[in-house]
Protein backbone atom coordinates (compact mmCIF):
# COMPACT_ATOMS: atom_id res chain seq x y z
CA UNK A 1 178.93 43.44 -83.61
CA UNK A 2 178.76 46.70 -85.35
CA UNK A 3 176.50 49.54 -84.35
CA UNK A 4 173.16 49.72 -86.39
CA UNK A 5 173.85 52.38 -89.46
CA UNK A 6 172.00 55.55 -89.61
CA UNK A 7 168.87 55.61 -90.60
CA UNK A 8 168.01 57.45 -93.61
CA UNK A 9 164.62 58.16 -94.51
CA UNK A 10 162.82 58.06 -98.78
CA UNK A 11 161.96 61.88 -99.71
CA UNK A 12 157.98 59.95 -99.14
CA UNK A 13 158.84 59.01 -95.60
CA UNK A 14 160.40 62.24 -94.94
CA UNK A 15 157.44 64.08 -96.50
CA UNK A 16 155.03 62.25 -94.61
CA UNK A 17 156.74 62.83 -91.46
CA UNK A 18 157.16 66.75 -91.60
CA UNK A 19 153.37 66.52 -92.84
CA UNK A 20 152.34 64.53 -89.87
CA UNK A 21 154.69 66.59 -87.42
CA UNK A 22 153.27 70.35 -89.03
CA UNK A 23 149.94 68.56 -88.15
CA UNK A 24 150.45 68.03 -84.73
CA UNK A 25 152.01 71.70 -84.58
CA UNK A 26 149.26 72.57 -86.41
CA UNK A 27 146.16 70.64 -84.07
CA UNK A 28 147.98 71.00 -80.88
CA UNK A 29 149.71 74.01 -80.17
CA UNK A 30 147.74 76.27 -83.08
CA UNK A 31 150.55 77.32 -84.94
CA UNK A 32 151.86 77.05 -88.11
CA UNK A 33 155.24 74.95 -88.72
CA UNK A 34 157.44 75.71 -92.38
CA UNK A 35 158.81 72.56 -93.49
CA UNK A 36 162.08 73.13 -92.79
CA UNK A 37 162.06 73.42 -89.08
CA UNK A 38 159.69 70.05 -89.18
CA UNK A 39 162.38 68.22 -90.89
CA UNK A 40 165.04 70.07 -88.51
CA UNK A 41 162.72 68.84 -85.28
CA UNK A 42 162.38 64.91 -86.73
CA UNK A 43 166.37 65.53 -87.15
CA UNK A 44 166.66 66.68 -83.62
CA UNK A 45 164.14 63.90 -82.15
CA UNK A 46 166.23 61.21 -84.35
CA UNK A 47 169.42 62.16 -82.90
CA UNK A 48 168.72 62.73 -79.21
CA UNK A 49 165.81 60.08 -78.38
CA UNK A 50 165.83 57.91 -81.36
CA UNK A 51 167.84 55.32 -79.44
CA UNK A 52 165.21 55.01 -77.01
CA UNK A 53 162.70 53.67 -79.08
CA UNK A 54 165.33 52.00 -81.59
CA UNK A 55 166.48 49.99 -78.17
CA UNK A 56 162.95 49.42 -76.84
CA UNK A 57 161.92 48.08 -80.37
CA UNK A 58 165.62 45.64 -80.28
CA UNK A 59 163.78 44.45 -76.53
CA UNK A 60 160.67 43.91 -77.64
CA UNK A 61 162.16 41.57 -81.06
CA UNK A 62 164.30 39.69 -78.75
CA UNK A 63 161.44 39.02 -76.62
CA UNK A 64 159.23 37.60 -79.39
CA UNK A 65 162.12 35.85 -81.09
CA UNK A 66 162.57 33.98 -77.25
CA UNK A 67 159.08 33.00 -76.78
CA UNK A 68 159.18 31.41 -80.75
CA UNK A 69 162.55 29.65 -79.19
CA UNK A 70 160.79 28.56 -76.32
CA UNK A 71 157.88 26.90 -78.23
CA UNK A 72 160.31 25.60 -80.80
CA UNK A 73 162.11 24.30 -78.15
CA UNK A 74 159.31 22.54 -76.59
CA UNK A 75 157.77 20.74 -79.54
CA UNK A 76 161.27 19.36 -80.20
CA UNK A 77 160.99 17.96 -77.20
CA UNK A 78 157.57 16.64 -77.45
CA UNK A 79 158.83 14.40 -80.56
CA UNK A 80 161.13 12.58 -78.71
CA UNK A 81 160.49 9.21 -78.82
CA UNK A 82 160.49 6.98 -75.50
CA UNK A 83 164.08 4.75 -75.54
CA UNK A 84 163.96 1.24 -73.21
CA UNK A 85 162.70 1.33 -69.68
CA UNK A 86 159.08 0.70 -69.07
């Protein structure tokens, strides 16, 4: 299996993002943030920690699509019908 591709982001996401990020900049550490440097830090984050939370989001799908397995699983098994014996 291939590695996932890069991601790559619509000028809207990416707008949003360096809005939300100069925000935080903004409401946390009281200063300002020029919209290059956001898009430079989401760049950064993406690179070196976006695997963490790409992985932990792969975990958490494969554990949903196991517990829809299991309960597919088990009403297959609750239409079997009974064969001989008593």
């Amino acid at each position: 299996m291939k590695p996932a591709e890069p991601i790559e982001f619509s000028k809207e996401e990416m707008r949003d993002m360096v809005r939300r990020v100069q925000a935080y900049f903004e409401t946390e550490l009281d200063q300002e943030l020029g919209a290059l440097p956001a898009e430079m830090l989401i760049a950064f984050f993406g690179r070196e920690v976006g695997a963490f939370f790409y992985n932990r989001g792969l975990r958490d799908a494969q554990a949903v699509f196991t517990a829809k397995a299991e309960d597919v699983a088990d009403q297959i098994y609750g239409l079997e019908q009974k064969t001989g014996g008593r």
